[in-house]
Protein backbone atom coordinates (compact mmCIF):
# COMPACT_ATOMS: atom_id res chain seq x y z
CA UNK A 1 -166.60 -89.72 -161.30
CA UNK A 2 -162.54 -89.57 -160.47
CA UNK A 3 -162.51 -93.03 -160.01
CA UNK A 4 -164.17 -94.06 -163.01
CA UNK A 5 -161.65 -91.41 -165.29
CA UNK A 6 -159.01 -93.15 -163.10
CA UNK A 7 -160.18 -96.73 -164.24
CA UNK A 8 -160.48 -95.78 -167.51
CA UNK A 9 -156.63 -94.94 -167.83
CA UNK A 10 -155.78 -97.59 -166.23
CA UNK A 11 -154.25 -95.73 -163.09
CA UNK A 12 -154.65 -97.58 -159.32
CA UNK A 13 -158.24 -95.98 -157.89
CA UNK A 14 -158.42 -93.69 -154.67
CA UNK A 15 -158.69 -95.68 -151.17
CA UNK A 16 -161.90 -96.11 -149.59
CA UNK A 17 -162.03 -95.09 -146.11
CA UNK A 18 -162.57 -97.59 -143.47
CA UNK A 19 -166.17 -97.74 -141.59
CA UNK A 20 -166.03 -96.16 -138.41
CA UNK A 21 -166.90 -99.06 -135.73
CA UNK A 22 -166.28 -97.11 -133.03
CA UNK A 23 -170.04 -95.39 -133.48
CA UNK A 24 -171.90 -98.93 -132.27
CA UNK A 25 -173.10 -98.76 -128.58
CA UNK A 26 -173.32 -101.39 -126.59
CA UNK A 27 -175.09 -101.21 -122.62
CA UNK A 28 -172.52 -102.49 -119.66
CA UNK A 29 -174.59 -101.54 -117.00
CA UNK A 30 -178.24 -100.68 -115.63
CA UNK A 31 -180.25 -99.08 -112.84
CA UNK A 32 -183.79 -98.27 -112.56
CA UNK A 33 -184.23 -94.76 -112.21
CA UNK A 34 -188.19 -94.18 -111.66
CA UNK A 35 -191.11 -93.21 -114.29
CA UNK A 36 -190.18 -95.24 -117.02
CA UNK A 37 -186.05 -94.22 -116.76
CA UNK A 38 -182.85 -96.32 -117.07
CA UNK A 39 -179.48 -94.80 -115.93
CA UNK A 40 -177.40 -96.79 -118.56
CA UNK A 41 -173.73 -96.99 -118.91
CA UNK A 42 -172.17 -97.83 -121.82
CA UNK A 43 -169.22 -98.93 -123.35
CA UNK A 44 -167.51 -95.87 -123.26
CA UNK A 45 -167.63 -95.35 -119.85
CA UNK A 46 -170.54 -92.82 -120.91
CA UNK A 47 -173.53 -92.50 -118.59
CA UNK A 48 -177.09 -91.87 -120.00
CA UNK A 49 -180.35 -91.10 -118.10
CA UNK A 50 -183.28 -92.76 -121.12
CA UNK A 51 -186.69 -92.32 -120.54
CA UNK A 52 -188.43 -94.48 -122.37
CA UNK A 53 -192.28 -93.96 -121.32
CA UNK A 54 -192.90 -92.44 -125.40
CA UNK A 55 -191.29 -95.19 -126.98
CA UNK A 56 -193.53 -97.53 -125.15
CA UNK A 57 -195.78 -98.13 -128.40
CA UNK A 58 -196.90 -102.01 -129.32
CA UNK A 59 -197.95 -105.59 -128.14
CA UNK A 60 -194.34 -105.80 -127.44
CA UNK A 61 -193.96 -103.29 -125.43
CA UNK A 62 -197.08 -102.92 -123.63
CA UNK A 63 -196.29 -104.45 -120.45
CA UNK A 64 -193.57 -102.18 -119.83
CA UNK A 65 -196.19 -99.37 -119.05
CA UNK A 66 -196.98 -101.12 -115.86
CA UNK A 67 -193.96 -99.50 -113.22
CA UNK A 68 -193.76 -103.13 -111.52
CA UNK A 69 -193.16 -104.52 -114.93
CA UNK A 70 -190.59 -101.91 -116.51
CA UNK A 71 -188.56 -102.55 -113.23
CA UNK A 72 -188.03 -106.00 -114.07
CA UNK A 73 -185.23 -105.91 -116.77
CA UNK A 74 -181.69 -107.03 -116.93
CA UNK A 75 -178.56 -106.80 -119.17
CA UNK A 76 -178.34 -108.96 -122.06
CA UNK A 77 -174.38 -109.80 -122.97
CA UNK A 78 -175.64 -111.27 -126.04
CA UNK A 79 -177.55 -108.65 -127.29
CA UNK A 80 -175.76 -105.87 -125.67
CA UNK A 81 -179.01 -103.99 -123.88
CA UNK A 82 -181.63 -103.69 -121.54
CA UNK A 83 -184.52 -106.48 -121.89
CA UNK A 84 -187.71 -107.33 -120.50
CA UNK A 85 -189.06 -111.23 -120.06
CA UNK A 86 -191.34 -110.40 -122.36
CA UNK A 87 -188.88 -110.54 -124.92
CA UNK A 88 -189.04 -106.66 -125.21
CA UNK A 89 -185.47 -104.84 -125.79
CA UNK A 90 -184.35 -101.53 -127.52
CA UNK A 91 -181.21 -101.12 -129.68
CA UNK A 92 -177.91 -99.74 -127.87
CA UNK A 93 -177.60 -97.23 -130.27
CA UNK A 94 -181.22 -95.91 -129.95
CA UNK A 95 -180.85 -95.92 -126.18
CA UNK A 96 -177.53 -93.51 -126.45
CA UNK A 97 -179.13 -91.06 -129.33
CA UNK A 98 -182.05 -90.82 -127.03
CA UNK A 99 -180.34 -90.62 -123.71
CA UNK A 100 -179.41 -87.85 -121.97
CA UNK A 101 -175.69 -87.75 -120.93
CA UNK A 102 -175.34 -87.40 -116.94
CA UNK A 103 -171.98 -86.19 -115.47
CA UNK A 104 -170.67 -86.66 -112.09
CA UNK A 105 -171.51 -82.88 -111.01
CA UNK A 106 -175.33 -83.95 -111.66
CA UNK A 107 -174.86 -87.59 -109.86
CA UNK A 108 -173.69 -85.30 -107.18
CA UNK A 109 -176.85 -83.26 -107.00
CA UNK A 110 -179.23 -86.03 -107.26
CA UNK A 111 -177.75 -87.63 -103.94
């Protein structure tokens, strides 16, 4: 309501923040990591273990239950993620909420 008393006496009206960009995720960088999990890396340099076997749900993503299948994906520059030939994909950002952040210490351990 300050801006509309401002407004109404004439007086210049409180900035408006700028949007925060910097939250949009985009995928550099995938490897298969068994049952149904990408190892992603992201723009941020971030790395993300997603396992994506409950989100498998739909025509679309059908296929992807078979382990052959899900293996066969690929970056997409254009859209900025993982997709399938199939035409199947997943938004960036739902891939990093979902994902689990991996650090070098557990890279380490996994070797």
């Amino acid at each position: 309501m300050r801006d509309w008393e401002l407004a109404r006496a004439k007086q210049p009206l409180l900035p408006i923040p700028p949007l925060d960009w910097q939250t949009m995720h985009f995928v550099k960088k995938a490897e298969y990591a068994g049952e149904h999990r990408l190892l992603l890396t992201f723009e941020d340099g971030g790395e993300r273990l997603v396992g994506l076997e409950p989100h498998l749900d739909g025509p679309i993503f059908e296929p992807l239950k078979d382990p052959a299948y899900f293996k066969n994906f690929r970056v997409n520059e254009d859209l900025d993620t993982v997709v399938w030939e199939n035409g199947a994909d997943f938004s960036p950002d739902f891939l990093y909420e979902i994902g689990q952040p991996v650090s070098e210490a557990t890279r380490a351990a996994d070797r």
